[in-house]
Protein backbone atom coordinates (compact mmCIF):
# COMPACT_ATOMS: atom_id res chain seq x y z
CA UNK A 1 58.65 188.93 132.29
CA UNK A 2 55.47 188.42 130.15
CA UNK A 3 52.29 187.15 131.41
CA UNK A 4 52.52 183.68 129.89
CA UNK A 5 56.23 183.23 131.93
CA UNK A 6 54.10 184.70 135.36
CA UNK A 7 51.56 182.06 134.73
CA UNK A 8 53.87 179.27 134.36
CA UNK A 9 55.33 180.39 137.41
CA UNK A 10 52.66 180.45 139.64
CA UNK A 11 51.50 177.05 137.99
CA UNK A 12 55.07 175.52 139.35
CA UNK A 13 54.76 177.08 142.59
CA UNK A 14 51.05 175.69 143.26
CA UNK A 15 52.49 172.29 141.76
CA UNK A 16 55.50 172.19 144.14
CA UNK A 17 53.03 173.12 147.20
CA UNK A 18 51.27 170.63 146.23
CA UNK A 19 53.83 167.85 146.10
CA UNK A 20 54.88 169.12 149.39
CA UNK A 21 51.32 168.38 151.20
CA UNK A 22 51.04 165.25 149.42
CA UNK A 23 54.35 163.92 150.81
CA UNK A 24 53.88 165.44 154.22
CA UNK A 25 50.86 163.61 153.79
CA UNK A 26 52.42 160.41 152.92
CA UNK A 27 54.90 160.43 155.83
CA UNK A 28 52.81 161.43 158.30
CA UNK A 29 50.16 158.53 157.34
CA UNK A 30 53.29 156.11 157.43
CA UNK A 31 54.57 157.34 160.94
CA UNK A 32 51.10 156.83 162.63
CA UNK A 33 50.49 153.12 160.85
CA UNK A 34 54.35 152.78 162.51
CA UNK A 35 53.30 153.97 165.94
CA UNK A 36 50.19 151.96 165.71
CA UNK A 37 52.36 148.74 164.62
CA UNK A 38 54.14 149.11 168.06
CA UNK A 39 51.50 149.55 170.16
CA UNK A 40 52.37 152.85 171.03
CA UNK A 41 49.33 154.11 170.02
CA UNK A 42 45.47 152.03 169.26
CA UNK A 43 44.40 150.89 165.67
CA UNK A 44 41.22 153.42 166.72
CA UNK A 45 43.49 156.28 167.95
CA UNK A 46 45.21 155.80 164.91
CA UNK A 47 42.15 155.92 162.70
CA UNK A 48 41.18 159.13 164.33
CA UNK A 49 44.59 160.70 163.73
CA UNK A 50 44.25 160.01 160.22
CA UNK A 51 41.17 161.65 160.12
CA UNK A 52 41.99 164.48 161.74
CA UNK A 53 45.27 164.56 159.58
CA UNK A 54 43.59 164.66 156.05
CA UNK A 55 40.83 167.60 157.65
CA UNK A 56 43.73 169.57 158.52
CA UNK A 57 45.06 168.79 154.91
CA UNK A 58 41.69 169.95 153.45
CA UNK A 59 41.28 173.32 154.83
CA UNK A 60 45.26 174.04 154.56
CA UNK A 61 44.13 173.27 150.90
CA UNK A 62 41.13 175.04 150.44
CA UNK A 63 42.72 177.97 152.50
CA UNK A 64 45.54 177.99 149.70
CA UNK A 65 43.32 177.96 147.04
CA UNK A 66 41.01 180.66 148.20
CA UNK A 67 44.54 182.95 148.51
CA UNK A 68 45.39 181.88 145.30
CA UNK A 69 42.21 183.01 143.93
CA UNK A 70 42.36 186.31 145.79
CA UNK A 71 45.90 186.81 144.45
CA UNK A 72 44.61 186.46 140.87
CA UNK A 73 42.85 188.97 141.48
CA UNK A 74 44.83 191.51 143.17
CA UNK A 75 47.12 191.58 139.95
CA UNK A 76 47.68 195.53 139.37
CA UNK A 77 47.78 195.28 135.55
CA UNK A 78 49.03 199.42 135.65
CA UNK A 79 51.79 198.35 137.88
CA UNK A 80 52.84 194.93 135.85
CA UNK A 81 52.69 197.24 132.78
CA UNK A 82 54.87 199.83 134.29
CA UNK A 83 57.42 197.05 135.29
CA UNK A 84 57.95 195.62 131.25
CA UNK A 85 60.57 196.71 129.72
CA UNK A 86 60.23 198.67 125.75
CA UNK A 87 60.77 195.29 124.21
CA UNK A 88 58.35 193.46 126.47
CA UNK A 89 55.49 196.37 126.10
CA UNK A 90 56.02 196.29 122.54
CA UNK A 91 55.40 192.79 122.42
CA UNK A 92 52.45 192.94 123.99
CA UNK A 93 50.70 196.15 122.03
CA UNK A 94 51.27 193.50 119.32
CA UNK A 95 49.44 190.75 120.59
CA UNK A 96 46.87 193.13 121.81
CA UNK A 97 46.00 194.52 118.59
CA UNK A 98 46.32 191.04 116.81
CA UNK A 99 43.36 190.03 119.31
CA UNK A 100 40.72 191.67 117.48
């Protein structure tokens, strides 16, 4: 696996997350304007669930992003070298010394 692949995969996992929250997001929002619609809970309840709903959303987010980050940076670069095969490590002494 080369580092462009292991970028593109982490970009698609982040993207899918993200898709995830934002329809969790979605139904929740619909399910409380439901609840509200038959009275079983008030138009200011509702509000406030809402609120609290997209605050949860925001630090689940932020939390994710601040793991991301750290994950970025935990990347052993001896031990993904170790792990490429001849072909792979050849590849990329290439487009090392082509970097100059």
């Amino acid at each position: 696996m080369d580092m462009d692949n292991l970028s593109e995969g982490l970009k698609k996992v982040m993207l899918a997350g993200i898709g995830a929250m934002a329809l969790t997001a979605e139904k929740s929002q619909k399910f409380i304007e439901d609840m509200v619609e038959k009275g079983e809970i008030t138009v200011e309840q509702g509000k406030a669930l809402n609120k609290e709903l997209k605050h949860t959303m925001d630090e689940k987010k932020k939390e994710n992003e601040e793991k991301d980050n750290k994950d970025d940076k935990d990347i052993d670069i001896a031990d993904f070298v170790s792990k490429l095969s001849p072909e792979q490590l050849k590849e990329l002494k290439e487009q090392l010394g082509n970097e100059k």
